[in-house]
Every structure is written in structure tokens, then in C-alpha cells.
N, C-alpha and C. Protein backbone atom coordinates (compact mmCIF):
# COMPACT_ATOMS: atom_id res chain seq x y z
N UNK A 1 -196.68 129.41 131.12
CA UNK A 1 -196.55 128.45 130.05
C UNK A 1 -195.26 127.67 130.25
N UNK A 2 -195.74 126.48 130.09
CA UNK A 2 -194.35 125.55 130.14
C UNK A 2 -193.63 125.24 128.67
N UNK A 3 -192.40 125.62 128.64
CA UNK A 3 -191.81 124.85 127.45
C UNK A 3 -190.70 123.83 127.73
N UNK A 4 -190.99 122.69 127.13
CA UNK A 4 -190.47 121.82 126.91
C UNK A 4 -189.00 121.66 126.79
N UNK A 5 -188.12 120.88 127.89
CA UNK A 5 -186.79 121.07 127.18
C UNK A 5 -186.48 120.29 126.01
N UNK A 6 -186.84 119.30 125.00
CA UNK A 6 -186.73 119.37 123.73
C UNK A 6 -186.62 120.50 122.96
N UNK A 7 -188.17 121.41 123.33
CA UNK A 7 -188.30 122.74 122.68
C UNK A 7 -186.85 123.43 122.88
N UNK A 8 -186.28 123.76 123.87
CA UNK A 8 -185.48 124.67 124.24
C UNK A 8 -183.94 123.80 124.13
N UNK A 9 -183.45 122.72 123.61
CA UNK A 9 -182.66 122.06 123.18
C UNK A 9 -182.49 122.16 122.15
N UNK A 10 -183.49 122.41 120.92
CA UNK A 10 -183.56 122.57 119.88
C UNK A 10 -183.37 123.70 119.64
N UNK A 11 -183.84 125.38 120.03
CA UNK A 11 -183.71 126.67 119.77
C UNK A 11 -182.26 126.52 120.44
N UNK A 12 -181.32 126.15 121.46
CA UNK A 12 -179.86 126.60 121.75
C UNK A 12 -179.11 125.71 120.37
N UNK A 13 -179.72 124.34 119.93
CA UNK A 13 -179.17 123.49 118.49
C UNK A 13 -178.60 125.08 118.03
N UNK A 14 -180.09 125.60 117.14
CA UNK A 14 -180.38 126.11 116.39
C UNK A 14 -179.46 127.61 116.59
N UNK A 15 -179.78 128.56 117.60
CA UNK A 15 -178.71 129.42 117.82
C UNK A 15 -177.26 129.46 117.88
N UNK A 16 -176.38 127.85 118.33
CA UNK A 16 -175.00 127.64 118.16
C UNK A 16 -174.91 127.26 116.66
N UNK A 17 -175.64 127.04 116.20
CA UNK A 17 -175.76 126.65 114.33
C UNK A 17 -175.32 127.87 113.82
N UNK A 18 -176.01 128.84 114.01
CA UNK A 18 -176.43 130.13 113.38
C UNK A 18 -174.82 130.87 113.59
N UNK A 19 -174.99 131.08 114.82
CA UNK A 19 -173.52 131.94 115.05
C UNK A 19 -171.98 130.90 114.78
N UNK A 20 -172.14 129.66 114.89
CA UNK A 20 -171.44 128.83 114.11
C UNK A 20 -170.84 129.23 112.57
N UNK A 21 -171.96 129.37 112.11
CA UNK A 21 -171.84 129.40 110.51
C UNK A 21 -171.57 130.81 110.32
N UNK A 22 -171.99 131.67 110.93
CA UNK A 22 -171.46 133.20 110.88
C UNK A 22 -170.60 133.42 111.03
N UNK A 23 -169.65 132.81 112.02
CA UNK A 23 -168.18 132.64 112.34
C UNK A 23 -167.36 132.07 110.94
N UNK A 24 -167.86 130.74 110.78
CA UNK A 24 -167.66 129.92 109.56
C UNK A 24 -167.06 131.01 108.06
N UNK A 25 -168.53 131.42 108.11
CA UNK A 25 -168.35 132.75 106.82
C UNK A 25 -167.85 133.82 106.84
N UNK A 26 -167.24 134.01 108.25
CA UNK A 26 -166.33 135.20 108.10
C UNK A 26 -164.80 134.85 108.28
N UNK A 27 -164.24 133.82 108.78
CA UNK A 27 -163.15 133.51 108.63
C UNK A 27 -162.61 132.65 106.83
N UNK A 28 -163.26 132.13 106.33
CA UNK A 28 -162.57 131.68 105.04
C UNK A 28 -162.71 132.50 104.52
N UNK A 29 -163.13 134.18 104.81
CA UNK A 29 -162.84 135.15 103.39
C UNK A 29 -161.63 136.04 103.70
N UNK A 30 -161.70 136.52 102.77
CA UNK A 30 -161.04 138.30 103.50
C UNK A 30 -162.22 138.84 104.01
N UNK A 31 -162.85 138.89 105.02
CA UNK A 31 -164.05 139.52 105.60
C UNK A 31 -163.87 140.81 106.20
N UNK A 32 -164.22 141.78 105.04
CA UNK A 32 -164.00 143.37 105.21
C UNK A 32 -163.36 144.09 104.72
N UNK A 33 -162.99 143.21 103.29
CA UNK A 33 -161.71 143.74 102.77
C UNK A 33 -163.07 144.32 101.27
N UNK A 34 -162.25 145.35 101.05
CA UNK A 34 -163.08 146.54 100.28
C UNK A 34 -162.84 146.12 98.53
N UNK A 35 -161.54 145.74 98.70
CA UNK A 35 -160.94 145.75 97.45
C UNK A 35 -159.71 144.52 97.47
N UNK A 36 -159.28 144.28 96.49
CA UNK A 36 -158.22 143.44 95.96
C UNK A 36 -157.20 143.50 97.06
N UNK A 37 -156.65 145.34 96.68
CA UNK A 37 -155.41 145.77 97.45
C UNK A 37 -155.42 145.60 98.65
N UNK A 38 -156.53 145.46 99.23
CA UNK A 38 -156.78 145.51 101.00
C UNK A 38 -156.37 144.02 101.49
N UNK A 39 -157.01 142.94 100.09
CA UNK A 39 -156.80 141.81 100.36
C UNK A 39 -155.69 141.11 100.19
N UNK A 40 -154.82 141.71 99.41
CA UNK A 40 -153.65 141.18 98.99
C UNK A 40 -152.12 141.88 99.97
N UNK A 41 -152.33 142.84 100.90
CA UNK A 41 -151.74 143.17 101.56
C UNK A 41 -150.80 143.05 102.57
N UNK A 42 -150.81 141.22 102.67
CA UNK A 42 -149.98 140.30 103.64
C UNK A 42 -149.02 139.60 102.74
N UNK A 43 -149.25 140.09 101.41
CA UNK A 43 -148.67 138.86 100.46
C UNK A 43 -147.40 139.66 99.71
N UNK A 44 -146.34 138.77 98.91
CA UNK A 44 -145.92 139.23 98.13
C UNK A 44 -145.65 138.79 96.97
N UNK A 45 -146.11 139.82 95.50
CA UNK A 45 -145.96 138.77 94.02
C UNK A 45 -145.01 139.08 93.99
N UNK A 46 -144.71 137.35 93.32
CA UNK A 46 -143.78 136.91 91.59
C UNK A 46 -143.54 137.85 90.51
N UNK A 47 -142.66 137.21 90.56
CA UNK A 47 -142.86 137.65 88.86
C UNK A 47 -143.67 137.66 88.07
N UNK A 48 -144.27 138.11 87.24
CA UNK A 48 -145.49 137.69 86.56
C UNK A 48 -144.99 136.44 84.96
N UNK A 49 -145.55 135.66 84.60
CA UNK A 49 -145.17 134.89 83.55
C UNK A 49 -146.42 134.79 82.75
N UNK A 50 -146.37 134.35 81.39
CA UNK A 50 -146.74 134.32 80.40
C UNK A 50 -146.85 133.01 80.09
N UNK A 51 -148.74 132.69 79.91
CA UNK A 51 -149.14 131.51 79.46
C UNK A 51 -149.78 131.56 78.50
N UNK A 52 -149.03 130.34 77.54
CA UNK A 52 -149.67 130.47 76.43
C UNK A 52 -149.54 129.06 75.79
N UNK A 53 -151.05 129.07 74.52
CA UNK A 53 -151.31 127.91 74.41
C UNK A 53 -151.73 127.86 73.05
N UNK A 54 -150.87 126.79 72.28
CA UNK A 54 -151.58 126.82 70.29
C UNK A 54 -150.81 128.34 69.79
N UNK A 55 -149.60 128.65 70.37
CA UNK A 55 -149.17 129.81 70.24
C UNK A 55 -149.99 131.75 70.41
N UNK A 56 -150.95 131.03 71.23
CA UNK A 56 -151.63 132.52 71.44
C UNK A 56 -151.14 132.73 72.81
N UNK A 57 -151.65 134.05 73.19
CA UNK A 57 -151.32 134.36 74.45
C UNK A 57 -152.69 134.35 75.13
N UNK A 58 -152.43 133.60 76.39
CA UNK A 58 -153.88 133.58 77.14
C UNK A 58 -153.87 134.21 78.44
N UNK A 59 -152.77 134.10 79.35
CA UNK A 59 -152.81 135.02 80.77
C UNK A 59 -151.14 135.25 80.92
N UNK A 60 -151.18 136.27 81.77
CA UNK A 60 -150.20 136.37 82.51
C UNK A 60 -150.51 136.16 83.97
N UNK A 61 -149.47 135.40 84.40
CA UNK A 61 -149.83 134.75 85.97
C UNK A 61 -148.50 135.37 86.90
N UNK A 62 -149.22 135.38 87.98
CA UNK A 62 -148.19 135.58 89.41
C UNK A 62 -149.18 134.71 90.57
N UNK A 63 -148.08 134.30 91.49
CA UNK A 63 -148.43 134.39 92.77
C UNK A 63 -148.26 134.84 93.98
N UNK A 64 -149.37 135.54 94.60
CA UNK A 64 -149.24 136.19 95.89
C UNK A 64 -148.72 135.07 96.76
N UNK A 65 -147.99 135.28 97.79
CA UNK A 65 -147.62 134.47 98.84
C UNK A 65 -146.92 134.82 99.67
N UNK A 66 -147.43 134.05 101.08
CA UNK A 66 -146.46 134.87 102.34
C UNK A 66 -144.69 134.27 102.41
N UNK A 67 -144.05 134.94 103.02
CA UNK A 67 -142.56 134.51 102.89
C UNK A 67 -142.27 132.85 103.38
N UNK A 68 -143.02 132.31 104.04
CA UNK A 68 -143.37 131.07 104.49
C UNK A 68 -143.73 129.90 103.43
N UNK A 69 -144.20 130.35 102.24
CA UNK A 69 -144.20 129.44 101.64
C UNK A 69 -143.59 128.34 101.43
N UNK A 70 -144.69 127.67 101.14
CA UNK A 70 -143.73 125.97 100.47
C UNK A 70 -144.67 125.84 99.74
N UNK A 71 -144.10 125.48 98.54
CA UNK A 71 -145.08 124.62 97.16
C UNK A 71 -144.95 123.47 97.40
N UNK A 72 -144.26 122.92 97.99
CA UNK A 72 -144.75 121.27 98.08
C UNK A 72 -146.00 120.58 98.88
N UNK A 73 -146.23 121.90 100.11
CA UNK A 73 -147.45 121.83 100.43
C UNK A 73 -148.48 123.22 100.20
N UNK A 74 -148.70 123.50 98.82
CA UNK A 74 -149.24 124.78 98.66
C UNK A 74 -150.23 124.51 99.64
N UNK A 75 -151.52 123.93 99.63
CA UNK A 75 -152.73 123.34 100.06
C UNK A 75 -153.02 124.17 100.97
N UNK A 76 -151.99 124.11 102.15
CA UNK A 76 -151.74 124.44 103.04
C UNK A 76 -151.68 125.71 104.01
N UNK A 77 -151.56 126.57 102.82
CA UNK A 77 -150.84 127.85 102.44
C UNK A 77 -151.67 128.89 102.19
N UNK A 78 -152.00 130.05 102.92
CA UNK A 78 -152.37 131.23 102.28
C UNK A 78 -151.69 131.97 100.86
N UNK A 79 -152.51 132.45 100.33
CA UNK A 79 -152.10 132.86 98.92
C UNK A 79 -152.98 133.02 97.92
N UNK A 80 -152.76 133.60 97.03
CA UNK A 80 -153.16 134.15 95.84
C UNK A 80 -152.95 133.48 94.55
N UNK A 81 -153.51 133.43 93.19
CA UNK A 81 -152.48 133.44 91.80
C UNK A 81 -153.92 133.95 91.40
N UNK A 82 -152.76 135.08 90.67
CA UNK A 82 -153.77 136.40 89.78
C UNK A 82 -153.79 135.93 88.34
N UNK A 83 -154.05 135.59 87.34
CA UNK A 83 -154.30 135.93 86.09
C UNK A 83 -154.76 137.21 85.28
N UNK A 84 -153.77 137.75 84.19
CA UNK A 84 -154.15 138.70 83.70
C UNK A 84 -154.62 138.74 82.52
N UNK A 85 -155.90 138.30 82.09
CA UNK A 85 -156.14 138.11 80.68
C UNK A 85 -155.71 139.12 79.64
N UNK A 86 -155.08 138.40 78.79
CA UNK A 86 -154.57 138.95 77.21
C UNK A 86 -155.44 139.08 76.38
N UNK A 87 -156.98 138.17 76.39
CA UNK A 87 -157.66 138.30 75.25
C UNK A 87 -159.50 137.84 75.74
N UNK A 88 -160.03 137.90 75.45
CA UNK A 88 -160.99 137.90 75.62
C UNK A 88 -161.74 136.53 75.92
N UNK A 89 -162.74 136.08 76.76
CA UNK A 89 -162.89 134.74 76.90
C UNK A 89 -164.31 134.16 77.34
N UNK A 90 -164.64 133.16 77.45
CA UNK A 90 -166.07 133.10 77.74
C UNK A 90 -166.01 132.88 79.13
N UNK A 91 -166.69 132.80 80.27
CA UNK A 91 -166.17 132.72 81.82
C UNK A 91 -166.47 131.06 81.39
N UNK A 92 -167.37 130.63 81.11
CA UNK A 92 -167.70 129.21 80.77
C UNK A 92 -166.76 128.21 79.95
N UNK A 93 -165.99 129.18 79.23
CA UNK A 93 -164.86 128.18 78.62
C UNK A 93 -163.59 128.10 79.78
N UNK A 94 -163.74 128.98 80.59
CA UNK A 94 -162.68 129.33 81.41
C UNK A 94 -162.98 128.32 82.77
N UNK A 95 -164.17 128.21 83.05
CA UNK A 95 -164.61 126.98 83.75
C UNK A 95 -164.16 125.83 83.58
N UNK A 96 -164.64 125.49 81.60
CA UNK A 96 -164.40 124.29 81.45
C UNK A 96 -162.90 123.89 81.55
N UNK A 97 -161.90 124.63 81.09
CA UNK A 97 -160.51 124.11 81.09
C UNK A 97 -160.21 124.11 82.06
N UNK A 98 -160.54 124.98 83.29
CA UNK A 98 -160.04 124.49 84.87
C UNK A 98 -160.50 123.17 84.85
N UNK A 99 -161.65 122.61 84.73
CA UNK A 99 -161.92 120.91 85.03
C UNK A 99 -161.14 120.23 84.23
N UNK A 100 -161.06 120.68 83.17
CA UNK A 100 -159.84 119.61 82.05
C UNK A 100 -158.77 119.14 82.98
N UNK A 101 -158.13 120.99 83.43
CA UNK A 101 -156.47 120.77 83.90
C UNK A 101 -156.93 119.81 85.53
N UNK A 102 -157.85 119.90 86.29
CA UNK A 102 -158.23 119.39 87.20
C UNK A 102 -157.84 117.71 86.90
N UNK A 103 -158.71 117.34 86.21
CA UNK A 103 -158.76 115.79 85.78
C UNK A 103 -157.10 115.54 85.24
N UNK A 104 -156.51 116.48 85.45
CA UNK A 104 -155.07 115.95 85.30
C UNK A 104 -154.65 115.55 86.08
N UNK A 105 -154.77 115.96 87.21
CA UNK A 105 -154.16 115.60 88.56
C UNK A 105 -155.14 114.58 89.48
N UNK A 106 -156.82 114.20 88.76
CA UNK A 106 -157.36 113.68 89.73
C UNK A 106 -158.27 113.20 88.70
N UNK A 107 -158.49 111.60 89.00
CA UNK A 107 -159.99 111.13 88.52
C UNK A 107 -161.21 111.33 89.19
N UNK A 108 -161.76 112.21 88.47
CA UNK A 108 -163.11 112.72 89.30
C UNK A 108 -164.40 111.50 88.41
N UNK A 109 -165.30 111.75 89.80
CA UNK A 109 -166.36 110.98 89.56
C UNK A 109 -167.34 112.17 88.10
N UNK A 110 -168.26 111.36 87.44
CA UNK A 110 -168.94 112.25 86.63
C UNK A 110 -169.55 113.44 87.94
N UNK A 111 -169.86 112.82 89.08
CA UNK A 111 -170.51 113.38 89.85
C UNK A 111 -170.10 114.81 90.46
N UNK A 112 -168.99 114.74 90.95
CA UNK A 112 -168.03 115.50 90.99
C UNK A 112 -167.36 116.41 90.11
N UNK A 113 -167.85 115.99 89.22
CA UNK A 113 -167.28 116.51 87.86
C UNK A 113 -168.55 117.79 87.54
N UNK A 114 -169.47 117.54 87.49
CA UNK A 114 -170.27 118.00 87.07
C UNK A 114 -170.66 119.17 88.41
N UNK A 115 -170.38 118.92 89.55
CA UNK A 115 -170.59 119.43 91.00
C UNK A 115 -169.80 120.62 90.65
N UNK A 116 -168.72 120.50 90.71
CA UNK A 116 -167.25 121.64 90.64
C UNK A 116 -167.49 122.24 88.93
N UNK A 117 -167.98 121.53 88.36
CA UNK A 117 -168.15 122.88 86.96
C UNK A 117 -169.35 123.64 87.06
N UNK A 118 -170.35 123.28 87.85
CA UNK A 118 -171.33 124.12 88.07
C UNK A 118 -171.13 124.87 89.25
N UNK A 119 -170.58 124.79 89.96
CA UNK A 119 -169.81 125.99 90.51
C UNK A 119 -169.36 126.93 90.70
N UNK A 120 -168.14 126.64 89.61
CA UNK A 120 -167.56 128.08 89.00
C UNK A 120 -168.27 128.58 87.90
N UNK A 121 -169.22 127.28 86.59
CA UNK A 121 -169.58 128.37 85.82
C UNK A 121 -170.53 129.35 86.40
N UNK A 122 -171.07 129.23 88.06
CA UNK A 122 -171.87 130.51 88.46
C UNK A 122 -171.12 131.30 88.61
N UNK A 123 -169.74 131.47 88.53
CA UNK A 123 -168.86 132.37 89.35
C UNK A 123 -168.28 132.90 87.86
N UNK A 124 -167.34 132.25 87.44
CA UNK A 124 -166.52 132.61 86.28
C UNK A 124 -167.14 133.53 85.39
N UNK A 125 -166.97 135.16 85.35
CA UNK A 125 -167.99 135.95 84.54
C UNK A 125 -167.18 135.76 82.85
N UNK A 126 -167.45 135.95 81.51
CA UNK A 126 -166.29 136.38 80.65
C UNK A 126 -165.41 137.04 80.65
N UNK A 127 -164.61 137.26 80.16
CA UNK A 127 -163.59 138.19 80.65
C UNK A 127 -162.90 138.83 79.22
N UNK A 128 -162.28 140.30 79.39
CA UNK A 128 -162.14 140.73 78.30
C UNK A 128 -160.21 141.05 78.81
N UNK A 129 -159.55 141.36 77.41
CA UNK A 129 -158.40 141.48 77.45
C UNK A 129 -157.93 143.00 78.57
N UNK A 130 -157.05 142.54 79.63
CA UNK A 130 -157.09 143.01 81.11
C UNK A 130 -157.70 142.84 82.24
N UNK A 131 -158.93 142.30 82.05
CA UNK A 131 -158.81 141.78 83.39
C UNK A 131 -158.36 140.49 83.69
N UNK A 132 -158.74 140.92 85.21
CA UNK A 132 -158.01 140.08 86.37
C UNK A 132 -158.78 138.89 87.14
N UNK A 133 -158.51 138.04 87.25
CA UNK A 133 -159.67 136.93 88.16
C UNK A 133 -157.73 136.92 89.18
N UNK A 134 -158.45 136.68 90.50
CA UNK A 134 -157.42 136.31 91.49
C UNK A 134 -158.18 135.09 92.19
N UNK A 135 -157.58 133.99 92.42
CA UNK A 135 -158.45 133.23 93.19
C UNK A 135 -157.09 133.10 94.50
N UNK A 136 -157.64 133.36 96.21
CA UNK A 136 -157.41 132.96 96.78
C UNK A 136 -157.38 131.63 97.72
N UNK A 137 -156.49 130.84 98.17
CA UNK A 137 -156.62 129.55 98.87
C UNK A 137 -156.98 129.89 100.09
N UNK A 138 -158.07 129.35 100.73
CA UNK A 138 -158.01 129.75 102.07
C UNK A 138 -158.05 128.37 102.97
N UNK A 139 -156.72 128.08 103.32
CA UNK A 139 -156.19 126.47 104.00
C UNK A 139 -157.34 125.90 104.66
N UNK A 140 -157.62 124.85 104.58
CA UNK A 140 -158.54 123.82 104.90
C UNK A 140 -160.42 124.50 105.13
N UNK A 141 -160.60 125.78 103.98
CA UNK A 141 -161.51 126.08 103.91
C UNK A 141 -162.53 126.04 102.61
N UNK A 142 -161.31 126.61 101.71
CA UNK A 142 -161.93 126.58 100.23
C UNK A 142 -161.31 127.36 99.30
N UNK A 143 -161.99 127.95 98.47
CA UNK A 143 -161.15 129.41 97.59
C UNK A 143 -162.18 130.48 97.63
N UNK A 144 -161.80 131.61 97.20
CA UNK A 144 -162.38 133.19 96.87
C UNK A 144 -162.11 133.51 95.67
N UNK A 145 -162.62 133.87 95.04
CA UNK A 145 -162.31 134.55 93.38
C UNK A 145 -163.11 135.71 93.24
N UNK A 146 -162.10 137.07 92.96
CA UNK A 146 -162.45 138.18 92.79
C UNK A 146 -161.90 138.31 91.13
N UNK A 147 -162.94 139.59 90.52
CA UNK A 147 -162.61 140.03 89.40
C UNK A 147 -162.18 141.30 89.59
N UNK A 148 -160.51 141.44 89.25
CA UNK A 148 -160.85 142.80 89.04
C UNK A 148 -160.41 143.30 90.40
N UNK A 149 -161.20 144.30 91.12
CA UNK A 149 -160.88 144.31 92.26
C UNK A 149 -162.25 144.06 93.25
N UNK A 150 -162.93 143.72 92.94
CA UNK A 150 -164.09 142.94 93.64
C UNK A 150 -164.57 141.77 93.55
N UNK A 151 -164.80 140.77 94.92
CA UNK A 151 -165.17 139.60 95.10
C UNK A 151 -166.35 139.08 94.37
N UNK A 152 -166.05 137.93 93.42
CA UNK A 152 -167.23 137.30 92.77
C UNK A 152 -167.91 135.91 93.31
N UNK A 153 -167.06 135.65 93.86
CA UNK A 153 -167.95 134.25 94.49
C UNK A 153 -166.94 133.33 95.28
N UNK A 154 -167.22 132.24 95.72
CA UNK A 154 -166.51 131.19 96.29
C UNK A 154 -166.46 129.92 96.18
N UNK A 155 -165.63 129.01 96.59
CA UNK A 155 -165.94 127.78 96.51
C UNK A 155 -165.55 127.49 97.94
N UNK A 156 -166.74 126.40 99.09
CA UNK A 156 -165.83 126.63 100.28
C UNK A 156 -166.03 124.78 100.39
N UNK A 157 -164.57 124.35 99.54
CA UNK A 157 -164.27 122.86 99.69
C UNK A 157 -163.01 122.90 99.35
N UNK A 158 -162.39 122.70 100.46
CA UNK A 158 -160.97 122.27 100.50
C UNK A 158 -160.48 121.45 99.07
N UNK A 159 -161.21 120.59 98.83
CA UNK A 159 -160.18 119.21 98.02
C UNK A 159 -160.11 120.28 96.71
N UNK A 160 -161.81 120.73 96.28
CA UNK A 160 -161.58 121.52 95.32
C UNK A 160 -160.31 122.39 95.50
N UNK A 161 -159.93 123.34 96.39
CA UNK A 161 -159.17 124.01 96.42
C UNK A 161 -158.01 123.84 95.98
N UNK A 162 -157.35 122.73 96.12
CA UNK A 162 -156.07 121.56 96.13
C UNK A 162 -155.89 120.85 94.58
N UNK A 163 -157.16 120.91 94.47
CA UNK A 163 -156.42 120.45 93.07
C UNK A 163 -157.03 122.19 91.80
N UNK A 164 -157.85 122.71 92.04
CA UNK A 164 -157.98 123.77 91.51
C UNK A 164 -156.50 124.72 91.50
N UNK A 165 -156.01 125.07 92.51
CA UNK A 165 -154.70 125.61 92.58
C UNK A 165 -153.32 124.75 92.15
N UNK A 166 -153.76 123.72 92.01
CA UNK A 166 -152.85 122.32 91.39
C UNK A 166 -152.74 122.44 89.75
N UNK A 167 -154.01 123.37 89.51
CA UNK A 167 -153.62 123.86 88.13
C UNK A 167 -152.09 124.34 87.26
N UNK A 168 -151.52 124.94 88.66
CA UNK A 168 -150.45 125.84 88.54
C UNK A 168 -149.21 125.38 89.07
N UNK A 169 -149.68 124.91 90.31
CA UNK A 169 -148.80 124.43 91.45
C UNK A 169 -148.28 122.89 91.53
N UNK A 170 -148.92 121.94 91.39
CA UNK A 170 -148.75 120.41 91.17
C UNK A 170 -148.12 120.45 90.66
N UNK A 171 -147.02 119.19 91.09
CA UNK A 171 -146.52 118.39 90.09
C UNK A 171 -146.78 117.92 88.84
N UNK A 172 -148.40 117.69 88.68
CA UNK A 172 -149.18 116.84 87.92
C UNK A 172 -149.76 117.98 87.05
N UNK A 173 -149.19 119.69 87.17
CA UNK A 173 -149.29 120.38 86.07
C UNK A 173 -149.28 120.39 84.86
N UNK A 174 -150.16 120.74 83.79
CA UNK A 174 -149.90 120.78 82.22
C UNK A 174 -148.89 121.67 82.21
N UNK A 175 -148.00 122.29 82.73
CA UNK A 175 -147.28 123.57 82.19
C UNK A 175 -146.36 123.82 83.04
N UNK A 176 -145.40 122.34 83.49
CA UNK A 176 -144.54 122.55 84.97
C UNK A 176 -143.07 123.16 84.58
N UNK A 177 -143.50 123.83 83.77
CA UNK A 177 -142.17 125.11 83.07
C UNK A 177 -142.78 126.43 83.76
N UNK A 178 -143.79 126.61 83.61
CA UNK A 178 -144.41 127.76 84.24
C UNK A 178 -144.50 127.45 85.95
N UNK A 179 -145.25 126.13 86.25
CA UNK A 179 -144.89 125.91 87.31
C UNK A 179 -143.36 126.29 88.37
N UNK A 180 -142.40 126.16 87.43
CA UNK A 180 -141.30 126.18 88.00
C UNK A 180 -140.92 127.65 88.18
N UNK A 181 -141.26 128.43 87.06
CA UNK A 181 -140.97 129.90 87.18
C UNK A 181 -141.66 130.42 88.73
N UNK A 182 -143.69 130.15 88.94
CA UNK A 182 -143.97 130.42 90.07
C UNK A 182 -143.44 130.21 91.35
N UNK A 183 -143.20 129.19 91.07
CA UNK A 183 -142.53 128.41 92.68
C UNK A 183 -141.22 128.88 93.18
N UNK A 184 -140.48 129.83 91.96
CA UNK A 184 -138.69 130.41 92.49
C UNK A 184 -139.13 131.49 93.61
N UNK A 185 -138.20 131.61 94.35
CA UNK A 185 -138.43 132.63 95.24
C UNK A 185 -137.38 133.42 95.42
């Protein structure tokens, strides 16, 4: 039987695709990491600080980060910022105010807008007073967000990443008092 080299141009396409993207999906995670601690193990936290809003208390924040850091180009940067919820929350309200603080730093299209909140609200579970959401940056890949000490989902788009972690980190922060506490070293 003869096959065609189209045919067989297309199955090597198709096989460098495959192991492509397998590669792909194992480098933007922690790939193999069991738990939080396994993943957070190159890093070192902050201080932890206290955010709060309308006078309630809503998280306590730190950021993981290697000694290399620079906040002027977080983006860039391997790292962490953990949140420790104080009180109880809907994962969906917790969605929505990431896009609020987002649109601070960036005019998003409705399109876009609507892209990146359906996103996380697959990801963002509710959350009750103590736990933990950690979202990691993974440089020019995307983010990871674990609850707790197990991985809940991802986002693998850089820009998101950049201004999602811009929540905290930007200039163009709602809260560049807190900002400033993260960024001391």
C-alpha cells in the first residue's frame, strides 16, 4: 500500500503538535508538584499584610518571590501572592472584583472582558474564612491558582497574567499602600 506524502506530512504535523503541547503543559505549571509546599519551595514570603475594604477585613496577602525580584518588571518574574481569606465569599464575587481592579489598569474590550471573567468564574471556588487561593505567575505563560494546598485551574495568557497580578503589583493599583508594603524587601 502506498501512502501518500501529504498523508504522512500531516500525521508528523500532527505528532510534533501533540508532543508540542505536552511539553507546552508541563512547563507553565509546577508539573509534579503534590502540594502548595512542594510548589512554593524556590520562593520566599513577605510579610503578610492586611486588606481591607468599607472597614471590613477581606484577605491577608504575601508574596512568594525569588531573591531576584523586581516589581517594576513583576510580569516577568516567577512568583506567588497568597491570599488568606478572613471571611467568607462567593468565588464569583471574587472573580468579579479581580475584573473591576483589572479595568483599573487596562481598558478592556466588552469582549475581553467577558473572556477573562468567564475564566476564573470556572476556577474561583467560594471561599470560607481561612482559606487560601495562591495564584502563581508563570513568565510569558500565564497563571496557576491553587486552593488551599491543591491546584484549581489556570489561566495560560500572559497579558491576563500582567494585569491580573497588577492587582497588587502596578502602579495603577487600588491599594498602592499595600502595594508598597509587598514590594519592600
Amino acid at each position: 500500500m502506498k501512502i501518500s506524502k501529504l498523508v504522512v506530512n500531516k500525521f508528523l504535523f500532527f505528532i510534533s503538535q501533540f508532543f508540542l503541547m505536552s511539553f507546552f503543559c508541563i512547563s507553565v505549571s509546577n508539573a509534579g508538584k503534590e502540594n502548595i509546599e512542594e510548589a512554593l519551595v524556590s520562593y520566599q514570603p513577605s510579610n503578610s499584610y492586611r486588606f481591607t475594604k468599607w472597614g471590613f477585613d477581606i484577605y491577608d496577602t504575601k508574596i512568594w518571590r525569588q531573591l531576584n525580584f523586581d516589581p517594576g518588571a513583576y510580569q516577568n518574574h516567577p512568583f506567588a501572592i497568597e491570599l488568606t481569606y478572613l471571611r467568607s465569599l462567593k468565588g464569583a464575587s471574587i472573580a468579579e472584583q479581580s475584573i473591576k481592579e483589572i479595568q483599573n489598569q487596562i481598558d478592556l474590550s466588552t469582549q475581553q472582558e467577558k473572556n477573562w471573567l468567564n475564566l476564573i468564574l470556572n476556577i474561583f471556588p467560594d471561599v470560607s474564612k481561612g482559606d487560601r487561593i495562591t495564584g502563581f505567575n508563570i513568565p510569558n505563560k500565564g497563571t496557576e491558582f491553587w486552593l488551599n494546598e491543591h491546584k484549581i485551574g489556570e489561566v495560560l495568557d500572559p497579558i491576563f497574567s500582567k494585569y491580573f497580578f497588577g492587582i497588587w503589583l502596578s502602579l495603577e493599583t487600588s491599594d498602592p499602600d499595600l502595594r508598597k508594603k509587598l514590594i519592600q524587601q
